[in-house]
Protein backbone atom coordinates (compact mmCIF):
# COMPACT_ATOMS: atom_id res chain seq x y z
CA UNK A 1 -21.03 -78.93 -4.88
CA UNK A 2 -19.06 -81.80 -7.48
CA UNK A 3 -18.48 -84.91 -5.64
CA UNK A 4 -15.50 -86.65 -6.91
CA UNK A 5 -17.57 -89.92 -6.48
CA UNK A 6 -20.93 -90.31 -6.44
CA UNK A 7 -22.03 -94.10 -5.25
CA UNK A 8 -25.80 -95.06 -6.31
CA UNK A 9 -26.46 -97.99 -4.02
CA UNK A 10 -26.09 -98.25 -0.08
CA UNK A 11 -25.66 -102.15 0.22
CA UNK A 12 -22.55 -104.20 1.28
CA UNK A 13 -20.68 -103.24 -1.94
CA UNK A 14 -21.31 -99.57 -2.29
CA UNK A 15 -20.53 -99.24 1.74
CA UNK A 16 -17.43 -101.34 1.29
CA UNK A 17 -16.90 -98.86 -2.14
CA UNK A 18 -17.31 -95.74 0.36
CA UNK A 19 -15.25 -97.07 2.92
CA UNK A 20 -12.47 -97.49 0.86
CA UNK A 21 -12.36 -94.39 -0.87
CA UNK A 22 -12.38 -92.87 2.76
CA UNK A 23 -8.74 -93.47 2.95
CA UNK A 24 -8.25 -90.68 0.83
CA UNK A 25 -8.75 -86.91 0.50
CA UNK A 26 -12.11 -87.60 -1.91
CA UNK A 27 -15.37 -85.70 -1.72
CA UNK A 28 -17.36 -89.04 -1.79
CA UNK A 29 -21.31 -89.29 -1.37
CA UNK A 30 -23.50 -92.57 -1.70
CA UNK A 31 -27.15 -91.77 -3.07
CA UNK A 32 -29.56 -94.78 -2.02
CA UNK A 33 -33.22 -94.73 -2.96
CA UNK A 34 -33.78 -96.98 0.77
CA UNK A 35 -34.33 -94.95 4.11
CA UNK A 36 -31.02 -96.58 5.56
CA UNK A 37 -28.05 -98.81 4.21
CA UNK A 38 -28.84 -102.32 3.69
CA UNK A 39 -32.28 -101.76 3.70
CA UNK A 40 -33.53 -102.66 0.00
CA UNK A 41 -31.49 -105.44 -1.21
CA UNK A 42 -29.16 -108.98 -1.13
CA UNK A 43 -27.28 -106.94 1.79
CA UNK A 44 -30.72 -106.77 4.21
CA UNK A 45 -31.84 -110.63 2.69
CA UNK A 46 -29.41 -113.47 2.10
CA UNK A 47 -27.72 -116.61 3.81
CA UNK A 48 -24.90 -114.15 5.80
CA UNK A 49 -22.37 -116.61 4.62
CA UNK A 50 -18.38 -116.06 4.20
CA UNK A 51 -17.87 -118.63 1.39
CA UNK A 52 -14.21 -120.08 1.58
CA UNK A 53 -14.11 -119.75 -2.85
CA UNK A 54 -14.29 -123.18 -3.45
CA UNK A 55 -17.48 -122.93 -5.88
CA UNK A 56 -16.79 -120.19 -8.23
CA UNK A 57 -15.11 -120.85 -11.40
CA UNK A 58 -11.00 -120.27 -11.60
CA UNK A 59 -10.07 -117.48 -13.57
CA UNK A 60 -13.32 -115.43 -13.26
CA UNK A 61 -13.75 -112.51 -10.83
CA UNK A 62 -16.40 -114.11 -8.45
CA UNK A 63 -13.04 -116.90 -7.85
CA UNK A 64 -10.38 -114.15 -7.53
CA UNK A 65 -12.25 -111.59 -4.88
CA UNK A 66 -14.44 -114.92 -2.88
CA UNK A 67 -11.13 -115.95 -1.65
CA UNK A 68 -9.66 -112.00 -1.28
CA UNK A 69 -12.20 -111.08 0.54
CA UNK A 70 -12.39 -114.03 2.72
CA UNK A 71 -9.22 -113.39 3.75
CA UNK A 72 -9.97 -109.84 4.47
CA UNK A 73 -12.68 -109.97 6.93
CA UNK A 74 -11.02 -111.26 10.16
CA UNK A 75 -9.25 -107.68 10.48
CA UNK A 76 -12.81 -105.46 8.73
CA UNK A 77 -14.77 -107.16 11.73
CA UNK A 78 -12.01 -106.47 14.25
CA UNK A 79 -11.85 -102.51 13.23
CA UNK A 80 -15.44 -102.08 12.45
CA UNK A 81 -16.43 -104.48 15.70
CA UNK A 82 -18.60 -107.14 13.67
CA UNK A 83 -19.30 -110.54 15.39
CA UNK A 84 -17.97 -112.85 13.05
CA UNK A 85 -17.44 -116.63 13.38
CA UNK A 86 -15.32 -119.26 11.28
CA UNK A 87 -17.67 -122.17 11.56
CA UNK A 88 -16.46 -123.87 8.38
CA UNK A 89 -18.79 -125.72 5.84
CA UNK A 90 -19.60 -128.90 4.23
CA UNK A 91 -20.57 -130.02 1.25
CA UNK A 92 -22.49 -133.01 1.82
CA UNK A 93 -22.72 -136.41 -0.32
CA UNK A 94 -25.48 -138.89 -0.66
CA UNK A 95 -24.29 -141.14 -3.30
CA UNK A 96 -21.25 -142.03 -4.99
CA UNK A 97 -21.92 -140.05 -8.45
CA UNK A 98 -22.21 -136.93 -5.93
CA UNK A 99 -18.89 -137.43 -4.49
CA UNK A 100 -17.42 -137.29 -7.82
CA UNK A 101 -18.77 -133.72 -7.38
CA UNK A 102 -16.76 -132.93 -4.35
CA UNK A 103 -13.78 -133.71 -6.06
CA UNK A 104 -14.37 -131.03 -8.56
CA UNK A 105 -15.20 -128.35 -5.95
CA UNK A 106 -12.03 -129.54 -4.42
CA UNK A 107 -9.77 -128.73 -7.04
CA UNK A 108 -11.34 -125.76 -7.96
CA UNK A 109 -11.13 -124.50 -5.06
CA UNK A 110 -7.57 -125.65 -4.67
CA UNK A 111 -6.96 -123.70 -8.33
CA UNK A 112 -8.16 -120.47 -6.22
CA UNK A 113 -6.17 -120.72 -3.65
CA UNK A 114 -8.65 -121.93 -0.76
CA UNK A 115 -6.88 -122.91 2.39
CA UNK A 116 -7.54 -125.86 4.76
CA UNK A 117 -10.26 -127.49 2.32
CA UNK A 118 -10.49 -131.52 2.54
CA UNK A 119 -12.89 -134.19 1.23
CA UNK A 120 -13.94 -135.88 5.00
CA UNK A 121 -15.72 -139.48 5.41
CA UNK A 122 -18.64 -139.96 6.86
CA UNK A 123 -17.36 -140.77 10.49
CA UNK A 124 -15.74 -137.44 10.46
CA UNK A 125 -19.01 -135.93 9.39
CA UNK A 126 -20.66 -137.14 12.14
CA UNK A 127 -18.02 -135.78 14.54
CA UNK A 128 -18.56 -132.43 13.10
CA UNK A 129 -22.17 -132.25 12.80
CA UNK A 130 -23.84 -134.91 14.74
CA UNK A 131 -27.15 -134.39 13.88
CA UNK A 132 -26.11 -135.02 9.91
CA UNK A 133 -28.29 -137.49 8.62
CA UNK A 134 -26.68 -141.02 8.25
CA UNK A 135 -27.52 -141.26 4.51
CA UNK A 136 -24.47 -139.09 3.60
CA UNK A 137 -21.30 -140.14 2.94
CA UNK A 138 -18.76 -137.87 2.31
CA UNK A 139 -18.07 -134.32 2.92
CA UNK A 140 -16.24 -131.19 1.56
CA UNK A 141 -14.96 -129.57 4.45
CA UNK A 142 -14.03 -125.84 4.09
CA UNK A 143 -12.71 -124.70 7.40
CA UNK A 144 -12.52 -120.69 5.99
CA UNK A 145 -15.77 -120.56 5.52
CA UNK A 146 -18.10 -118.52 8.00
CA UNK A 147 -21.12 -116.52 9.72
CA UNK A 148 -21.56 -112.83 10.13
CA UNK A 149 -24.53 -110.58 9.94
CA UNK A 150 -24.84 -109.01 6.98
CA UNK A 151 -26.57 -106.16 7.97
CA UNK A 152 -24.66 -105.43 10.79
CA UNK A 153 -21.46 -105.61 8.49
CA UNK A 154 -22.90 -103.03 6.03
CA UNK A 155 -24.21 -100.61 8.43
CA UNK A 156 -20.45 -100.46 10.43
CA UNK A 157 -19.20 -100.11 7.36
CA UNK A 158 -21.44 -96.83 6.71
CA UNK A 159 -20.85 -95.53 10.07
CA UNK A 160 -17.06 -95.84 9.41
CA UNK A 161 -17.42 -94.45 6.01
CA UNK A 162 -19.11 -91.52 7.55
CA UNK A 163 -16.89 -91.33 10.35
CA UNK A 164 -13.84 -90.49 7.59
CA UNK A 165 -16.19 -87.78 5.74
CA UNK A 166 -18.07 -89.58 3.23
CA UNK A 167 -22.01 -88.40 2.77
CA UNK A 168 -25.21 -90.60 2.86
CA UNK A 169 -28.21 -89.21 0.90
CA UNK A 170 -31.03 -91.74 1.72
CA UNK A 171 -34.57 -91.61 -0.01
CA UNK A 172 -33.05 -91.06 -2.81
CA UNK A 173 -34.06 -93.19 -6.00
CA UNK A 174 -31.52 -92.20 -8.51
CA UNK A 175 -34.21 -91.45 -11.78
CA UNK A 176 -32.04 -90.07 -14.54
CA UNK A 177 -28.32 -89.29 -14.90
CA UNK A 178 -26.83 -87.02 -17.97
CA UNK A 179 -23.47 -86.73 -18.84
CA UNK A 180 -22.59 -82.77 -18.93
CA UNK A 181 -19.08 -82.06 -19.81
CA UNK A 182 -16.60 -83.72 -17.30
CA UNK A 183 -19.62 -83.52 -15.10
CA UNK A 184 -22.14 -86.14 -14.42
CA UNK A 185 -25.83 -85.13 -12.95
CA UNK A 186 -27.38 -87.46 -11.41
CA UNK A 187 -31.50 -86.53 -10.82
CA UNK A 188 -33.48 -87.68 -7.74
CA UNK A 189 -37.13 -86.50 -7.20
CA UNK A 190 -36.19 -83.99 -5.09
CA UNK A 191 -32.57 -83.20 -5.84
CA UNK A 192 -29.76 -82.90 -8.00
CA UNK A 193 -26.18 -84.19 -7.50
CA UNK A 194 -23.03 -83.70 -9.46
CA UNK A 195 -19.83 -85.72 -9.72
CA UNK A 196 -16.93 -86.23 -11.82
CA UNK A 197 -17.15 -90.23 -11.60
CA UNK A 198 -20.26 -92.45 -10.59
CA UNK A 199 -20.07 -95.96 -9.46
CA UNK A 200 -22.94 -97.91 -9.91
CA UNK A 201 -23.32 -100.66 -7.36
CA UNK A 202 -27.35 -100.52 -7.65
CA UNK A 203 -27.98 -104.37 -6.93
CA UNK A 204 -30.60 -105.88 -9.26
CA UNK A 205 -31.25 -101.88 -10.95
CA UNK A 206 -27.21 -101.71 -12.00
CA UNK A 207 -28.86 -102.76 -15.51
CA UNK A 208 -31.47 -100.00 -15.58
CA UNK A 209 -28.68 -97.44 -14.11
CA UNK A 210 -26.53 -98.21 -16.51
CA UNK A 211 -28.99 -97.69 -19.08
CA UNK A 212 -29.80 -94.20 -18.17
CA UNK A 213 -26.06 -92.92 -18.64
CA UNK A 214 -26.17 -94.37 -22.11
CA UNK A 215 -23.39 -97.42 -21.81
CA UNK A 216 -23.18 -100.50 -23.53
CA UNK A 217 -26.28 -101.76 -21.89
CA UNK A 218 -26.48 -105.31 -20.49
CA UNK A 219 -29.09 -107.20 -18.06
CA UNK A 220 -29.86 -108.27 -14.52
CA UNK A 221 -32.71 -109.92 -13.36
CA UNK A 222 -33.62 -111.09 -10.08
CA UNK A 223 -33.05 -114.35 -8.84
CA UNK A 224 -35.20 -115.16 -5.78
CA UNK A 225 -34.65 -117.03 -2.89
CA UNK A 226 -36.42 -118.06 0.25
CA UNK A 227 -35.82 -118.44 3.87
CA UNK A 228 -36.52 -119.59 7.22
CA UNK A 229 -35.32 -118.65 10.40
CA UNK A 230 -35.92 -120.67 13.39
CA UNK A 231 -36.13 -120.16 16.82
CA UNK A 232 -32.78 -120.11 19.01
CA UNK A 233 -33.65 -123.85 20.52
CA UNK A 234 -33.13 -125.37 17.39
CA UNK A 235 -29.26 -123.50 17.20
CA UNK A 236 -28.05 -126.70 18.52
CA UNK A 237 -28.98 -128.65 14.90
CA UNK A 238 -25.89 -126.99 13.10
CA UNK A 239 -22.46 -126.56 14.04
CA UNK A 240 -20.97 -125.61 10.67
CA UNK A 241 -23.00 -124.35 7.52
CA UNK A 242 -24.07 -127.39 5.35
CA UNK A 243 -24.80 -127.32 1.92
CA UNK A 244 -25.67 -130.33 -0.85
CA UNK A 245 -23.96 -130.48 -3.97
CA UNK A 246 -24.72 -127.42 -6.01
CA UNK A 247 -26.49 -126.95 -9.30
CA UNK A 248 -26.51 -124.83 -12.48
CA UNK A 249 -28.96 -122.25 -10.17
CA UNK A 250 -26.88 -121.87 -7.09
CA UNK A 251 -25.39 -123.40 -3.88
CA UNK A 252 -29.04 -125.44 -3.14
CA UNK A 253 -30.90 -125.13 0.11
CA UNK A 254 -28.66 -124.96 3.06
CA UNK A 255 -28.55 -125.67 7.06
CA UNK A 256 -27.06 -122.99 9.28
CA UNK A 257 -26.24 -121.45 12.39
CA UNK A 258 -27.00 -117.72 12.25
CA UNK A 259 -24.55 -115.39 14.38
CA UNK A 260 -27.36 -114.84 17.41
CA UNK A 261 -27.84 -118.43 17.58
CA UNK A 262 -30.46 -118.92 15.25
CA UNK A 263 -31.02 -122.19 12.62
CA UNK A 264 -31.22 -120.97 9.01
CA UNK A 265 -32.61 -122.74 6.21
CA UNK A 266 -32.69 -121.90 2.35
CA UNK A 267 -32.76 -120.56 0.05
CA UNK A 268 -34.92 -121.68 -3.07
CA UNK A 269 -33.90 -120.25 -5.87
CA UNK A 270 -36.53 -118.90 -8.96
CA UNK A 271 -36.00 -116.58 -11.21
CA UNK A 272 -38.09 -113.78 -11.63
CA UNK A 273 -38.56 -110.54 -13.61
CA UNK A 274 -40.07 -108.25 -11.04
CA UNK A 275 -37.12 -106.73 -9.22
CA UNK A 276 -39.68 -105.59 -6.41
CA UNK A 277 -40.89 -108.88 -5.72
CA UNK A 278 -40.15 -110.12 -2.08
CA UNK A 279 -42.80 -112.41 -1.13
CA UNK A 280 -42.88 -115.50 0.58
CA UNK A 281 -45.03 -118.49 -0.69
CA UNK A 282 -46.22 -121.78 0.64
CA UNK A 283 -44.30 -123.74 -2.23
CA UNK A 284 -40.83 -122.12 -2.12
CA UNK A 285 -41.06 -122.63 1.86
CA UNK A 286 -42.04 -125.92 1.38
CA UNK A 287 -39.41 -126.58 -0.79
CA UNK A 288 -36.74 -125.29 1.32
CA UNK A 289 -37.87 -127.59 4.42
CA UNK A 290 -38.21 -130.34 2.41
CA UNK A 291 -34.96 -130.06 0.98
CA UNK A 292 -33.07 -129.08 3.69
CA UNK A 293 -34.70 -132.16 5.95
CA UNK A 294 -32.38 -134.22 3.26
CA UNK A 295 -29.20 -132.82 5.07
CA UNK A 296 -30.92 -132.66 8.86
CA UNK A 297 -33.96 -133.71 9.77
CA UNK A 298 -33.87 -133.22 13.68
CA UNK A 299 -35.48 -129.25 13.08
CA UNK A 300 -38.67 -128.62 14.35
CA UNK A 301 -39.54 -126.59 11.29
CA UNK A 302 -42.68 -125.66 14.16
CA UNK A 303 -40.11 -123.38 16.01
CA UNK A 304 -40.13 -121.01 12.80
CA UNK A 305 -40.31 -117.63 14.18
CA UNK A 306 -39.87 -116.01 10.51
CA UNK A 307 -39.36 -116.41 6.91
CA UNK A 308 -38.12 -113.61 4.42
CA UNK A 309 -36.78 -113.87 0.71
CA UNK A 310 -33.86 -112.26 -0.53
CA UNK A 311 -32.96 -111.40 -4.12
CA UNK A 312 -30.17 -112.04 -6.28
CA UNK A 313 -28.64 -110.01 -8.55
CA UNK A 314 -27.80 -112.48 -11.59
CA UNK A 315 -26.26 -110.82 -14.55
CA UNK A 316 -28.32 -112.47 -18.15
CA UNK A 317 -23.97 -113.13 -19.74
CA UNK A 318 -22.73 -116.08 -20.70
CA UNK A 319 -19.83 -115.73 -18.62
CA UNK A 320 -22.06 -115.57 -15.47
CA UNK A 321 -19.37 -113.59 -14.01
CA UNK A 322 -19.56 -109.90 -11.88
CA UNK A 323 -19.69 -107.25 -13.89
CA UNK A 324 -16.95 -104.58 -13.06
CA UNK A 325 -14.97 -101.92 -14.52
CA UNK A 326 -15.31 -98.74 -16.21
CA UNK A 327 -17.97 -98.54 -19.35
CA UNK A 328 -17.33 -96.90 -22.71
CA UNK A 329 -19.05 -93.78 -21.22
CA UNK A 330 -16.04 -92.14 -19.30
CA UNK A 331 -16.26 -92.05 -15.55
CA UNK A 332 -18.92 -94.38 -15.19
CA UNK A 333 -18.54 -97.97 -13.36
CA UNK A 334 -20.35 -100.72 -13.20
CA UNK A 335 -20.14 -103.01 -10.12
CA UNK A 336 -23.07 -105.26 -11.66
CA UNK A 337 -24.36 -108.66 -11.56
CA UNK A 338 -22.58 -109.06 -7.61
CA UNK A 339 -24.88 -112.72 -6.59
CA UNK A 340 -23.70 -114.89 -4.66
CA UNK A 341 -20.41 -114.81 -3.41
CA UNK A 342 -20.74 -111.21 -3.25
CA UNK A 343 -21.47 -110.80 0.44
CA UNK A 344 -17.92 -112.29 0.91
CA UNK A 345 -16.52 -110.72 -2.27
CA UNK A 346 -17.12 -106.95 -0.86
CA UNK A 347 -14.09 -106.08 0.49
CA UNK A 348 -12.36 -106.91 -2.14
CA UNK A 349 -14.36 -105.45 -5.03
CA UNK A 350 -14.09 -102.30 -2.96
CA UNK A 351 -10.52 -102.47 -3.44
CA UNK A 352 -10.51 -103.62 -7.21
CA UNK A 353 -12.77 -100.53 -7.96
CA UNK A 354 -10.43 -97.86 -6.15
CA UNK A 355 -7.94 -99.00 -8.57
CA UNK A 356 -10.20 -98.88 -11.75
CA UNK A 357 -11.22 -95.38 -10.37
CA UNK A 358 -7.36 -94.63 -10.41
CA UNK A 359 -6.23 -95.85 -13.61
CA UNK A 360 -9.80 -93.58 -15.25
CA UNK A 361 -8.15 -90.63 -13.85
CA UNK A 362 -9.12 -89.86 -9.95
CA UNK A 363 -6.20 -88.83 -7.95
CA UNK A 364 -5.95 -90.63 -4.51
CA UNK A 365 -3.57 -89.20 -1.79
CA UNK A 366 -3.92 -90.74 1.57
CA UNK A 367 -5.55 -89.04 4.38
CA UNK A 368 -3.62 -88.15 7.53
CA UNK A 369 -6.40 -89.02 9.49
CA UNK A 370 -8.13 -91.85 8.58
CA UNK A 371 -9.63 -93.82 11.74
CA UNK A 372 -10.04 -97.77 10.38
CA UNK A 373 -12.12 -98.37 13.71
CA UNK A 374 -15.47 -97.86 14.48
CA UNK A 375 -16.80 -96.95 18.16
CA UNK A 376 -17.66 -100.00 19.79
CA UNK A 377 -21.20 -101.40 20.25
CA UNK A 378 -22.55 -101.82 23.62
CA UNK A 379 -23.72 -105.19 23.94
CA UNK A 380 -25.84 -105.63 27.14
CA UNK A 381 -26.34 -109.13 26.83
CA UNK A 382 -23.12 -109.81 26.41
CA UNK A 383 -21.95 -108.27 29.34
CA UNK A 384 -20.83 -109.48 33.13
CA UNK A 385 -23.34 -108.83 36.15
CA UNK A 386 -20.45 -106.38 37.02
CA UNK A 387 -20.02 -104.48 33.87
CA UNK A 388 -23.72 -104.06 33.13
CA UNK A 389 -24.20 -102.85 36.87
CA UNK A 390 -21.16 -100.24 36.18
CA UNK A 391 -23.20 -99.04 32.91
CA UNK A 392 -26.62 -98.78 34.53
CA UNK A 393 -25.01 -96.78 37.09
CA UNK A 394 -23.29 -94.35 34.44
CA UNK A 395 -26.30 -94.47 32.06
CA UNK A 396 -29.57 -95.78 33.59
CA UNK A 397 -31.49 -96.51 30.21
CA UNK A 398 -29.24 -99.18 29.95
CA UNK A 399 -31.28 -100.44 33.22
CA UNK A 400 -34.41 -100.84 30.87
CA UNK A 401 -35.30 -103.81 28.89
CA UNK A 402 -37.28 -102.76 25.66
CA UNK A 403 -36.76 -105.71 23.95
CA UNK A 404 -37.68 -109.06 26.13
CA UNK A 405 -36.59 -111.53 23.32
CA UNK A 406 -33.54 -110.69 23.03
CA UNK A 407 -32.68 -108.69 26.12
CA UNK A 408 -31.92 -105.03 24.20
CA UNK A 409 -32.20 -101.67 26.61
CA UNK A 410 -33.59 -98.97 26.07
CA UNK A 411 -29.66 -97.83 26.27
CA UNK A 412 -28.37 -99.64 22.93
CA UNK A 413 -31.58 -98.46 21.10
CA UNK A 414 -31.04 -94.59 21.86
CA UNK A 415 -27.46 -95.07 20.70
CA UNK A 416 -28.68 -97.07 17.32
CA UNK A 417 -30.33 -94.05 16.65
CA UNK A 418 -27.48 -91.31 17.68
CA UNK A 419 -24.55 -93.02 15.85
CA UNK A 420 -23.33 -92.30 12.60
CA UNK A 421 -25.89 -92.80 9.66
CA UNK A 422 -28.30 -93.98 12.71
CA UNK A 423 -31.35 -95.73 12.72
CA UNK A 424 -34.69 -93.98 11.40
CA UNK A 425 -36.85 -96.37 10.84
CA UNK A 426 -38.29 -99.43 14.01
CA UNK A 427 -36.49 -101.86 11.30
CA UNK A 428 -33.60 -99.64 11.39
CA UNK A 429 -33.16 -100.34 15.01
CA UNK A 430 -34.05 -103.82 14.49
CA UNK A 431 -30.97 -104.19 12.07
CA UNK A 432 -28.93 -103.17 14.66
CA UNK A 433 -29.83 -103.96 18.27
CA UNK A 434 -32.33 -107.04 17.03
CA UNK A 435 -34.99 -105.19 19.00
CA UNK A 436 -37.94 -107.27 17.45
CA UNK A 437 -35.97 -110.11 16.27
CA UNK A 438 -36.90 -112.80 18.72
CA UNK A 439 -40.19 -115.17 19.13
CA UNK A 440 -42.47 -112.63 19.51
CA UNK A 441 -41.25 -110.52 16.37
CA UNK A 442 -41.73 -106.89 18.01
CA UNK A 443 -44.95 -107.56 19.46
CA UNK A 444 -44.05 -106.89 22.58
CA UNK A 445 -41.32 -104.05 22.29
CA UNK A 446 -43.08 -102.46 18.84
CA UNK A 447 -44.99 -99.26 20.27
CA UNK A 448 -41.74 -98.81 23.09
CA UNK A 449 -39.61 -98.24 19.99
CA UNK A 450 -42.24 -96.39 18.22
CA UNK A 451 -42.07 -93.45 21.45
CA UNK A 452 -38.64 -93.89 21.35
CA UNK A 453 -38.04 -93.32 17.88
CA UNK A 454 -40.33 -90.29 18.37
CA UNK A 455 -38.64 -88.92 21.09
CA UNK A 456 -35.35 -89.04 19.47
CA UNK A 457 -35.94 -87.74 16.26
CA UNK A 458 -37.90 -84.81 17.52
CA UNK A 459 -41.27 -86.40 15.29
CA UNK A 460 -44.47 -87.57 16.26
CA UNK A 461 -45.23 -91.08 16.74
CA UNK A 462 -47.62 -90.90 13.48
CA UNK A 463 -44.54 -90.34 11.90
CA UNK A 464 -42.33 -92.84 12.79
CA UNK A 465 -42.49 -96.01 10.01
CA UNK A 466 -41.25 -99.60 9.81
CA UNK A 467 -39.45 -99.30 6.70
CA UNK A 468 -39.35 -95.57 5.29
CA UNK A 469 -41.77 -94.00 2.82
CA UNK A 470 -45.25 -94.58 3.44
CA UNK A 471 -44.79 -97.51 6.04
CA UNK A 472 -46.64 -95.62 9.16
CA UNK A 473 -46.81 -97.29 12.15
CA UNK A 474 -49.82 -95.71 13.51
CA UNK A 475 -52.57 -93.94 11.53
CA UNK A 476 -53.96 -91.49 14.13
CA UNK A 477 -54.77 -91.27 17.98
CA UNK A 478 -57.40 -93.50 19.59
CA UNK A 479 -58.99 -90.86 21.47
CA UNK A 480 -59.12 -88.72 18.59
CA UNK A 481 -60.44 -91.56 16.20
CA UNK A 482 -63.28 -92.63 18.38
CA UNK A 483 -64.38 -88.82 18.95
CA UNK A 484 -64.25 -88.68 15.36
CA UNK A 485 -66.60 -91.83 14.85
CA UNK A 486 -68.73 -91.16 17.60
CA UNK A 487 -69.40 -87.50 16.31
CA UNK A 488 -70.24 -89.19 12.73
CA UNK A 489 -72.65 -92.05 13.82
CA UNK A 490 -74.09 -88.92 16.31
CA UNK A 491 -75.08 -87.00 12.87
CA UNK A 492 -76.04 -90.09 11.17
CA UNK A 493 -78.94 -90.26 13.45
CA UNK A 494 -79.96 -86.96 13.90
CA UNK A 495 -79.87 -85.70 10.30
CA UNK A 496 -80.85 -89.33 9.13
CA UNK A 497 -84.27 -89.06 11.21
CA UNK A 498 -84.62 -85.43 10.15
């Protein structure tokens, strides 16, 4: 079969990519080397921000699609049945010199067309956040800006995409693509795909896909950043997202609510060459606390219950700018170089490359049929004593907690698994039922979505993994292992005294 689109690259901007070329009567596919969208990259790992486009420099892409797709995500969420929250942001002051900063954000942000953004004194920083530290001063005050999850966004985006037709090959680590005609062939270990136009929205490998076509090549390396998460007693700290005056690296170390009622600190922000490194380290989370104690000091950085890092896909330009549009090999387009705000810039990019797409050539007539909304989630927590007593009734799994933490049934993780491009994986569930996600990080409700998984998939328990490939859970049967060692120590001592 030739795909008229082939996507390399299942994170928020290749899902947002499919999605919008769903509208139309395409033969679309999305090839991602991960065992399940936004499970590699910045879309599984970053501060699940909507930025308000106040920071981003007028005239450049990253200013023009920030404050698009801002705007856009109010109705996405509502279709695709996101949480979402506008909690608004500051930008927070310490000294006079800094405030001169604000004032610059301001009016860039003002040049982009940011809504409701004023510079705020420190008496009405208190009333927002009153657990600010008294040392600041001033405030930028961004009432657009926002929470979501952003792999929860991602994934409804893939289940809507493959609601509307489009195809998901996961496992799939894109290794060479050739030209061939009108034809490109793109090679993965264990198959080959072909497709009349390729968008490459690879994350921190668009530079190495791009170099295997053959384009003008250019560079991205990884910018690395690292977070905290802390436990859901210490939600109360932040109201709104705060951030200190940014530098040349990024946004700084930030405060935050989280969606599910979490505190979220970082990130740091290194650079790095290895595109595979994800560690955490005693310094860079020492950094963040430090740093983020500046802005609010009332955390008990003690109620951590995790820490991740996330990388950034920074392009090496001097324009510092995203990197999109169609490269002097025909066909082929880069989405490149999509950092920070690209979470929030999605949507948008989505719809700049369905016109880039159009004006190369690729003929797009409107489906009949499209369906913008995905089926809603069952939330069980969410629910009233009298709805979840209706569902148990209809469905008893939904009667079964699997996940104590944060109250998930057995219910919602059976249909994380059944829906569209479903969970395969324990952290596939975790993604999207936060099965695991609580204090006890899946110590507790680990082997119950293990048998689950299992039973589901029709596979044994050995195979079931955390995180695709070779990331077994278990490595063999108890019974079975201790037989084994028993029978080995037996023959130790006979033939050893032989």
């Amino acid at each position: 079969m030739v795909y008229d689109v082939l996507i390399v690259g299942a994170g928020v901007v290749g899902c947002s990519i499919a999605r919008e070329l769903s509208k139309y009567k395409l033969k679309v596919i999305v090839v991602e080397k991960g065992e399940d969208a936004a499970s590699e990259g910045a879309s599984k790992a970053n501060s699940a921000i909507l930025h308000a486009g106040y920071d981003p420099v007028p005239g450049t892409l990253k200013a023009k699609l920030n404050v698009r797709g801002n705007e856009m995500f109010e109705e996405l969420c509502k279709d695709l049945d996101v949480p979402m929250k506008r909690t608004g942001s500051l930008v927070v002051a310490f000294s006079e010199e800094e405030i001169k900063e604000l004032y610059k954000l301001f009016d860039r942000g003002i040049k982009n067309g940011v809504k409701e953004l004023s510079i705020i004194t420190k008496d009405m920083v208190k009333e927002i956040e009153p657990y600010i530290n008294d040392n600041v001063i001033a405030a930028l005050y961004a009432k657009k800006a926002g929470i979501i999850s952003p792999y929860v966004f991602t994934i409804a985006l893939a289940e809507n995409a493959a609601q509307n037709g489009v195809e998901f090959s996961f496992n799939s680590e894109v290794v060479d693509i050739k030209r061939k005609e009108d034809v490109f062939v793109v090679k993965t270990p264990s198959k080959e795909f072909y497709a009349r136009y390729v968008v490459n929205a690879a994350g921190v490998y668009s530079d190495v896909i791009n170099n295997m076509v053959g384009a003008k090549p250019f560079s991205v390396h990884p910018r690395k950043g690292e977070y905290l998460i802390l436990d859901k007693d210490q939600g109360y700290i932040a109201r709104t997202v705060i951030f200190q005056v940014p530098t040349k690296m990024g946004k700084g170390i930030l405060v935050s609510p989280t969606i599910d009622g979490n505190l979220l600190i970082g990130p740091t922000s290194e650079d790095i060459q290895d595109k595979e490194f994800k560690a955490t380290t005693r310094e860079g989370l020492n950094k963040a606390i430090t740093v983020a104690k500046r802005s609010v000091d009332k955390f008990d950085v003690r109620k951590t219950i995790t820490q991740f890092t996330g990388l950034r896909a920074t392009p090496d330009t001097e324009e510092k700018d995203f990197i999109i549009g169609e490269s002097d090999v025909k066909g082929f387009i880069n989405v490149a170089g999509i950092e920070s705000p690209g979470f929030t810039a999605a949507p948008a990019i989505a719809e700049m490359v369905r016109d880039i797409l159009k004006d190369a050539g690729l003929e797009l007539v409107e489906k009949d049929d499209f369906n913008p909304k995905r089926k809603p989630v069952i939330r069980f927590v969410e629910l009233s004593d009298e709805e979840k007593n209706r569902l148990i009734k209809e469905n008893p799994a939904y009667g079964r907690i699997v996940c104590r933490c944060e109250t998930v049934t057995e219910g919602e993780v059976i249909d994380a698994i059944r829906r569209p491009v479903g969970a395969k994986s324990v952290d596939g569930v975790k993604r999207r039922v936060r099965a695991g996600m609580g204090r006890c990080q899946g110590s507790f409700c680990g082997p119950r979505i293990v048998e689950i998984l299992a039973r589901e998939l029709n596979i044994s328990p050995l195979e079931v993994t955390k995180h695709g490939r070779n990331s077994y859970i278990l490595a063999g049967e108890t019974k079975k292992f201790l037989l084994d060692k028993a029978s080995e120590l037996l023959k130790k001592e006979v033939y050893g005294n032989a």
